[in-house]
C-alpha atoms as a PDB file:
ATOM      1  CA  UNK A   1      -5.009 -12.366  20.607  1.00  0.00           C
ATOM      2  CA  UNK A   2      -3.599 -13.452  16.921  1.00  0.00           C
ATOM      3  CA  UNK A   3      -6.871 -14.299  15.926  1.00  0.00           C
ATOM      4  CA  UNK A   4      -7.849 -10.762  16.992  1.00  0.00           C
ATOM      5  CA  UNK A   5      -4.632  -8.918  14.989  1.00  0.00           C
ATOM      6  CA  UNK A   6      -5.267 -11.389  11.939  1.00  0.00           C
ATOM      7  CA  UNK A   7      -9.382 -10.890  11.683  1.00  0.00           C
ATOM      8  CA  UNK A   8      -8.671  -7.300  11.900  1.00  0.00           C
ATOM      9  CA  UNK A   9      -5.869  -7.540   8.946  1.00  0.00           C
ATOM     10  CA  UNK A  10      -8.675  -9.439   6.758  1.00  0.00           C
ATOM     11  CA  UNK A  11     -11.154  -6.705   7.139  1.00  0.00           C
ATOM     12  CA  UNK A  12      -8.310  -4.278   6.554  1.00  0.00           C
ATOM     13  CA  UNK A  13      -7.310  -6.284   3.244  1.00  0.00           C
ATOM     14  CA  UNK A  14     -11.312  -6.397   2.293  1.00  0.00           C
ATOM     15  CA  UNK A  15     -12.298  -2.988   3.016  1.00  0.00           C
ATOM     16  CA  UNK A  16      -9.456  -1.475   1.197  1.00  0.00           C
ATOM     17  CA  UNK A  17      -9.674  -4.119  -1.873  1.00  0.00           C
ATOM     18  CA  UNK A  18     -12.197  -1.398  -3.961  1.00  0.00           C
ATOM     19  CA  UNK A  19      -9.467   1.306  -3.111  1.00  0.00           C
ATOM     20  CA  UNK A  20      -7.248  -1.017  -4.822  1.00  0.00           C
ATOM     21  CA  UNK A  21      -9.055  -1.785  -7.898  1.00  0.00           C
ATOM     22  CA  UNK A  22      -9.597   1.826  -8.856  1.00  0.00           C
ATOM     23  CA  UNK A  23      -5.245   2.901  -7.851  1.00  0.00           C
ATOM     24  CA  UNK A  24      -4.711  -0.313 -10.087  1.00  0.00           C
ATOM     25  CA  UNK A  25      -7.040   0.770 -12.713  1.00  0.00           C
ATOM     26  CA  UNK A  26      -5.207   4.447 -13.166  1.00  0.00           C
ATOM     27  CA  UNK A  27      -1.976   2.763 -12.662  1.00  0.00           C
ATOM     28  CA  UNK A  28      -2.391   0.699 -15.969  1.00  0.00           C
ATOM     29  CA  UNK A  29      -4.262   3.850 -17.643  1.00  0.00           C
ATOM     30  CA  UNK A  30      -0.934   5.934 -16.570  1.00  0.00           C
ATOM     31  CA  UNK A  31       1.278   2.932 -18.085  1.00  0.00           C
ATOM     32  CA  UNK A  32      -0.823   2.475 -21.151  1.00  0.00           C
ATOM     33  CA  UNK A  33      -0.440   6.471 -22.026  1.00  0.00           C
ATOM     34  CA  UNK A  34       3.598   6.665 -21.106  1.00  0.00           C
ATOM     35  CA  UNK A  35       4.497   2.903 -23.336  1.00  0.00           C
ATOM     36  CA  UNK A  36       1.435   3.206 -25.433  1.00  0.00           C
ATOM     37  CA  UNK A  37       2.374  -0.061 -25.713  1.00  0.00           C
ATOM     38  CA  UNK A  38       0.283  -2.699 -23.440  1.00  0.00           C
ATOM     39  CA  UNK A  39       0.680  -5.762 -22.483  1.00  0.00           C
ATOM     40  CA  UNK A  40      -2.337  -7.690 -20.892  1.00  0.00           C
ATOM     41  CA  UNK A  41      -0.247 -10.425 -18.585  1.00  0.00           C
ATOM     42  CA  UNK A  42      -3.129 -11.258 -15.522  1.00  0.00           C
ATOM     43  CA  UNK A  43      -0.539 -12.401 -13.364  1.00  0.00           C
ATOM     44  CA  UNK A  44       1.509  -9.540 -13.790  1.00  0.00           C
ATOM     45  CA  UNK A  45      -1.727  -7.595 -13.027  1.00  0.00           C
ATOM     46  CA  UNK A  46      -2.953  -9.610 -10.429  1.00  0.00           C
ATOM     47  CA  UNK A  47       0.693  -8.638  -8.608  1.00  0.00           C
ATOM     48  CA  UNK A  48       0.590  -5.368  -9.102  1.00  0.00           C
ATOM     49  CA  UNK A  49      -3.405  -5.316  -7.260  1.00  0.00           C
ATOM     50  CA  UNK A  50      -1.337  -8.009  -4.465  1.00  0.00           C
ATOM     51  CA  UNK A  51       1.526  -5.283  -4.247  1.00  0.00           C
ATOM     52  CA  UNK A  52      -1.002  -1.778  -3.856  1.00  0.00           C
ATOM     53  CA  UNK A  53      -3.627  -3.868  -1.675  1.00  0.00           C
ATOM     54  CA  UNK A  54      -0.319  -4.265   0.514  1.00  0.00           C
ATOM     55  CA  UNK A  55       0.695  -0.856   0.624  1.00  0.00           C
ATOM     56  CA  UNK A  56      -2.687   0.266   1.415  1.00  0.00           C
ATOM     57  CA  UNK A  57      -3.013  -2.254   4.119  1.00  0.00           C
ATOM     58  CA  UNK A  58       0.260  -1.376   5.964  1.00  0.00           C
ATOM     59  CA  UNK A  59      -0.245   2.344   5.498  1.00  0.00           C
ATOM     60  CA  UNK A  60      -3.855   1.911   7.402  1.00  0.00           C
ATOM     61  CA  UNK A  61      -2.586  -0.296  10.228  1.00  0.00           C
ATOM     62  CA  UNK A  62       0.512   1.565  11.247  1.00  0.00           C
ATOM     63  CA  UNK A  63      -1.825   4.773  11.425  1.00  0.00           C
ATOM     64  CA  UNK A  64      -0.625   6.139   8.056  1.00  0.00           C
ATOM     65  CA  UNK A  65      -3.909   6.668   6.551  1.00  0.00           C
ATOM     66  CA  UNK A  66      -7.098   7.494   8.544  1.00  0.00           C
ATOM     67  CA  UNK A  67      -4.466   9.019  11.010  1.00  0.00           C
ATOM     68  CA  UNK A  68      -4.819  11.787  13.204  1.00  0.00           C
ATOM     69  CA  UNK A  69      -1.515  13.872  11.630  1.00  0.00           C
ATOM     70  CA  UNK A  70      -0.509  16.898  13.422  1.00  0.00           C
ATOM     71  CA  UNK A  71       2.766  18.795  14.500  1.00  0.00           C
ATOM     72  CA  UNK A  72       1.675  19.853  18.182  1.00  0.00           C
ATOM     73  CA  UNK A  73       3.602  16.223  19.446  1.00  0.00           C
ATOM     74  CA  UNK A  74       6.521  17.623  17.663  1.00  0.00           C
ATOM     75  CA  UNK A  75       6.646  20.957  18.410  1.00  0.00           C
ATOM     76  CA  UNK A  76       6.288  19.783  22.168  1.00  0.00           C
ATOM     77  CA  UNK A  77       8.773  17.734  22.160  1.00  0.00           C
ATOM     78  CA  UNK A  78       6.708  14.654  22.831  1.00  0.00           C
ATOM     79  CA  UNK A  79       7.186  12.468  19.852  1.00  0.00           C
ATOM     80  CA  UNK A  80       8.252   8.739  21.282  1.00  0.00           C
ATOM     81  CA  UNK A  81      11.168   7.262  20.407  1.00  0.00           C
ATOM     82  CA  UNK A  82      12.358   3.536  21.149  1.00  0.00           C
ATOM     83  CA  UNK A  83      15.775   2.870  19.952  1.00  0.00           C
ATOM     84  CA  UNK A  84      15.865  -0.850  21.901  1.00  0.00           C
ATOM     85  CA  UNK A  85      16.288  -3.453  20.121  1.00  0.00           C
ATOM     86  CA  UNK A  86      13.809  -6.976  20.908  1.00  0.00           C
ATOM     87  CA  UNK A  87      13.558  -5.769  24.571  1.00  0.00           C
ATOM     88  CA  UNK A  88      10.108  -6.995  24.979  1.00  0.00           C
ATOM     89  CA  UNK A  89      11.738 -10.482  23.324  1.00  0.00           C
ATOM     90  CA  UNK A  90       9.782 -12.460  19.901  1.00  0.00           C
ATOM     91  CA  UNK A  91       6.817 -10.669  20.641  1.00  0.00           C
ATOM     92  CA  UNK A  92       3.343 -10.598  18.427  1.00  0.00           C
ATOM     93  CA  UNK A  93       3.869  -7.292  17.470  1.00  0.00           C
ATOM     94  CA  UNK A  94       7.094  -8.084  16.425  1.00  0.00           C
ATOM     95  CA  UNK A  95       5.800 -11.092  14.217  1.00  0.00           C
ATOM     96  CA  UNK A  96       2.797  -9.398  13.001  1.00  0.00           C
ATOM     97  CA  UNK A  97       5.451  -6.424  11.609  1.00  0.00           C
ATOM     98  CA  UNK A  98       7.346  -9.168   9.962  1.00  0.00           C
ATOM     99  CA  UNK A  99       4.248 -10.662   8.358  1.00  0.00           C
ATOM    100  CA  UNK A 100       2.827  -7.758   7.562  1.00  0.00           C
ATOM    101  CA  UNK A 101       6.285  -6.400   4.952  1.00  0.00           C
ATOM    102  CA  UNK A 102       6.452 -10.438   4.035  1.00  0.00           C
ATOM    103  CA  UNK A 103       4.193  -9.744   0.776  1.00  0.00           C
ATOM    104  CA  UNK A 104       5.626  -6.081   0.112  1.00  0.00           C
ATOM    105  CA  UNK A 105       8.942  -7.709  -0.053  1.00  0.00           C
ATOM    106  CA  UNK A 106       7.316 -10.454  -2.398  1.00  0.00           C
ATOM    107  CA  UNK A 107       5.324  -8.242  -4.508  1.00  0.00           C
ATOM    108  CA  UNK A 108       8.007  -4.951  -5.261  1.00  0.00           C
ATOM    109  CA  UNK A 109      10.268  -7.214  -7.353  1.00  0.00           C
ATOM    110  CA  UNK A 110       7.425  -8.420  -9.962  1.00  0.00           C
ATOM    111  CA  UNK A 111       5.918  -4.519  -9.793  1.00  0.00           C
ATOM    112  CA  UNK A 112       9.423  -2.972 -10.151  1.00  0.00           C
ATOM    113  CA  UNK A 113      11.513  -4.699 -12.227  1.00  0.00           C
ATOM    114  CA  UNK A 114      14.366  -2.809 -11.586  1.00  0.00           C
ATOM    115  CA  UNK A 115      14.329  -4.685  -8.484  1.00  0.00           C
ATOM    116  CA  UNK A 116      15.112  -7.793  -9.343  1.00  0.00           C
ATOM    117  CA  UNK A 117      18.624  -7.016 -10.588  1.00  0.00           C
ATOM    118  CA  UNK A 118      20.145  -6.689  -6.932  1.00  0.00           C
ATOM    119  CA  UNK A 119      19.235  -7.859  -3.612  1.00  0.00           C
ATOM    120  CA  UNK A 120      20.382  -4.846  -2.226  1.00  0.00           C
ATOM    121  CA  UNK A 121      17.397  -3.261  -4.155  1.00  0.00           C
ATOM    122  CA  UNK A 122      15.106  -5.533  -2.158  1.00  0.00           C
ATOM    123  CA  UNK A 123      16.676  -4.747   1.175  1.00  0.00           C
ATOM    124  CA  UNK A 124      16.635  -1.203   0.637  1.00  0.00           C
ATOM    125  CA  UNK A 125      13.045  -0.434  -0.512  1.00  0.00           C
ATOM    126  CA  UNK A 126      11.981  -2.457   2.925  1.00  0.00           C
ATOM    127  CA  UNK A 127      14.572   0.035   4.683  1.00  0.00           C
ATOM    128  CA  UNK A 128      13.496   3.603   3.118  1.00  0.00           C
ATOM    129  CA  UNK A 129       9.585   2.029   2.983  1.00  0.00           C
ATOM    130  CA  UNK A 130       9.660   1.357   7.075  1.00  0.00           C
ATOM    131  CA  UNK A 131      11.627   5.016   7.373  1.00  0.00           C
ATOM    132  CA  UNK A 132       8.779   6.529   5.554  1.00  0.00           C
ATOM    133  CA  UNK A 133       6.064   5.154   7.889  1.00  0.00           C
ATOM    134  CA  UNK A 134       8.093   5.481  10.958  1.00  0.00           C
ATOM    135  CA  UNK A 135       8.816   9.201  10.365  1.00  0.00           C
ATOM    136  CA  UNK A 136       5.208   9.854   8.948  1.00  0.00           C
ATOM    137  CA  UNK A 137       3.753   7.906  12.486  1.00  0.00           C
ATOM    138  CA  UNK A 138       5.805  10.834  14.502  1.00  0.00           C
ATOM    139  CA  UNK A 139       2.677  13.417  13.111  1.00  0.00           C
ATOM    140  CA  UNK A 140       0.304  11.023  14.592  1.00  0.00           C
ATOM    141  CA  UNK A 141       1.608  10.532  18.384  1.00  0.00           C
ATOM    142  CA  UNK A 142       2.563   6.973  17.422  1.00  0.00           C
ATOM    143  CA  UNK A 143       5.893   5.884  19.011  1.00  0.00           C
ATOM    144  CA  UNK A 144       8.430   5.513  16.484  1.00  0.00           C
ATOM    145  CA  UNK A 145      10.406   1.900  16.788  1.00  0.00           C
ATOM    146  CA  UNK A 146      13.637   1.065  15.883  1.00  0.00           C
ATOM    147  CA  UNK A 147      12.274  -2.640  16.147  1.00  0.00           C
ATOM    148  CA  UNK A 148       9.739  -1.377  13.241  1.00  0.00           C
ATOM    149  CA  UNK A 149      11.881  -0.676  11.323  1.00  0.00           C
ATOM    150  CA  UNK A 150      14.271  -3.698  11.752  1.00  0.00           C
ATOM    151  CA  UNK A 151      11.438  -6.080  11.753  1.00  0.00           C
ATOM    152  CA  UNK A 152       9.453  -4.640   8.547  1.00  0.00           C
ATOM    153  CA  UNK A 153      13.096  -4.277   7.064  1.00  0.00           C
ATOM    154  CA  UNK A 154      13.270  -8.169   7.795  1.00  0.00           C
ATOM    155  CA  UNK A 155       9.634  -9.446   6.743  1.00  0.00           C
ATOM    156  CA  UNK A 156      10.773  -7.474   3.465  1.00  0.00           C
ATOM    157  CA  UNK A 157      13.525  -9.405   3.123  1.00  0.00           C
ATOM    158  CA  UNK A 158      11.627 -12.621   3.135  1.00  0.00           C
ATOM    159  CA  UNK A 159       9.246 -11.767   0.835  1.00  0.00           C
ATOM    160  CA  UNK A 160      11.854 -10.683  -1.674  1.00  0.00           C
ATOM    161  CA  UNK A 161      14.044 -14.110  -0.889  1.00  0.00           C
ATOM    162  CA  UNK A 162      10.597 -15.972  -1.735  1.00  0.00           C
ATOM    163  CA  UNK A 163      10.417 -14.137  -4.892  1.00  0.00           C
ATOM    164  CA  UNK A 164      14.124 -15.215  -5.650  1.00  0.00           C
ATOM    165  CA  UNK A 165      13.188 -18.660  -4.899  1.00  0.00           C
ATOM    166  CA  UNK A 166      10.301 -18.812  -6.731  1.00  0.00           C
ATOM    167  CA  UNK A 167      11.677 -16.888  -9.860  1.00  0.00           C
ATOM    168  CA  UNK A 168      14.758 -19.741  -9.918  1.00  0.00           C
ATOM    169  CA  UNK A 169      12.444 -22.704  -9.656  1.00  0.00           C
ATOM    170  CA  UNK A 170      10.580 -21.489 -12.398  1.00  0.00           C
ATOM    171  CA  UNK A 171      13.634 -20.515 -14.617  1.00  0.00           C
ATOM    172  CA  UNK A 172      14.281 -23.875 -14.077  1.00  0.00           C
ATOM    173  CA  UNK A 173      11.380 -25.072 -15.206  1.00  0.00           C
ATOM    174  CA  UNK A 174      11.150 -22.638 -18.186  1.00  0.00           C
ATOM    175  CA  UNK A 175      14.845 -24.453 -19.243  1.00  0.00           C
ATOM    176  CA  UNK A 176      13.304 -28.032 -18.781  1.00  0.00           C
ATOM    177  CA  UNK A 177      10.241 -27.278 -20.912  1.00  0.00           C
ATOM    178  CA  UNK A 178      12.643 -25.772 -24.027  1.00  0.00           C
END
């Protein structure tokens, strides 16, 4: 069953990589007109494609894009809520959501830089992100999960704390080299 969920997350990371490459192409073209000023860092690039090939990626696999959006479940009153909280346990869904917001939370730091000031910054762009898909899923008959939200909030979190980690070791390093 992993196997399953993770070969279907490849081909949703490869068929969307050309969908990438052209958002990350008229993202630089946008940055390049507003600064005027550009500078050509690849790794700095290379997040940026690793942060909007994750976006895309979540947005297709919780039913964002390609989705079937409507108001007829809402007007009905048949939009599904869950407001439990782990009452099916640890289970793959559960870990797949956390995996899934692990490189969103990695990524938004290095793309946003405004992020890296706080750590409440990091915890609330997983927050208002996961809000955002969770309200947008209740146009497509999805159910709507609190433990969504909690669990991409948390894979978020991770991500970002790698970042941190990562960012101090090679501070660190930066200091040692000097």
């Amino acid at each position: 069953m992993l196997m399953n969920y993770l070969r279907e997350g490849i081909t949703t990371f490869l068929y969307l990589t050309p969908v990438a490459v052209i958002i990350l192409c008229a993202f630089i073209g946008i940055k390049f007109l507003l600064k005027r000023k550009f500078e050509f860092i690849p790794i700095k690039i290379l997040c940026e494609f690793g942060w909007i090939l994750t976006v895309l990626a979540i947005l297709k696999i919780t039913g964002i894009i390609g989705g079937d959006f409507n108001t007829t479940s809402i007007l009905n009153g048949d939009v599904h809520f869950s407001y439990s909280i782990l009452q099916e346990g640890l289970s793959m869904a559960t870990l797949l959501n956390i995996i899934l917001f692990i490189p969103f939370g990695f990524f938004s730091p290095i793309v946003f830089s405004k992020l890296q000031h706080k750590r409440i910054y990091g915890v609330l762009i997983g927050i208002i992100f996961s809000m955002v898909i969770e309200f947008l899923q209740t146009f497509t008959g999805r159910f709507v999960q609190l433990d969504d939200m909690l669990m991409n909030t948390l894979g978020t979190i991770i991500g970002y704390e790698v970042w941190i980690i990562i960012s101090r070791i090679e501070s660190k390093h930066k200091l040692r080299v000097k």
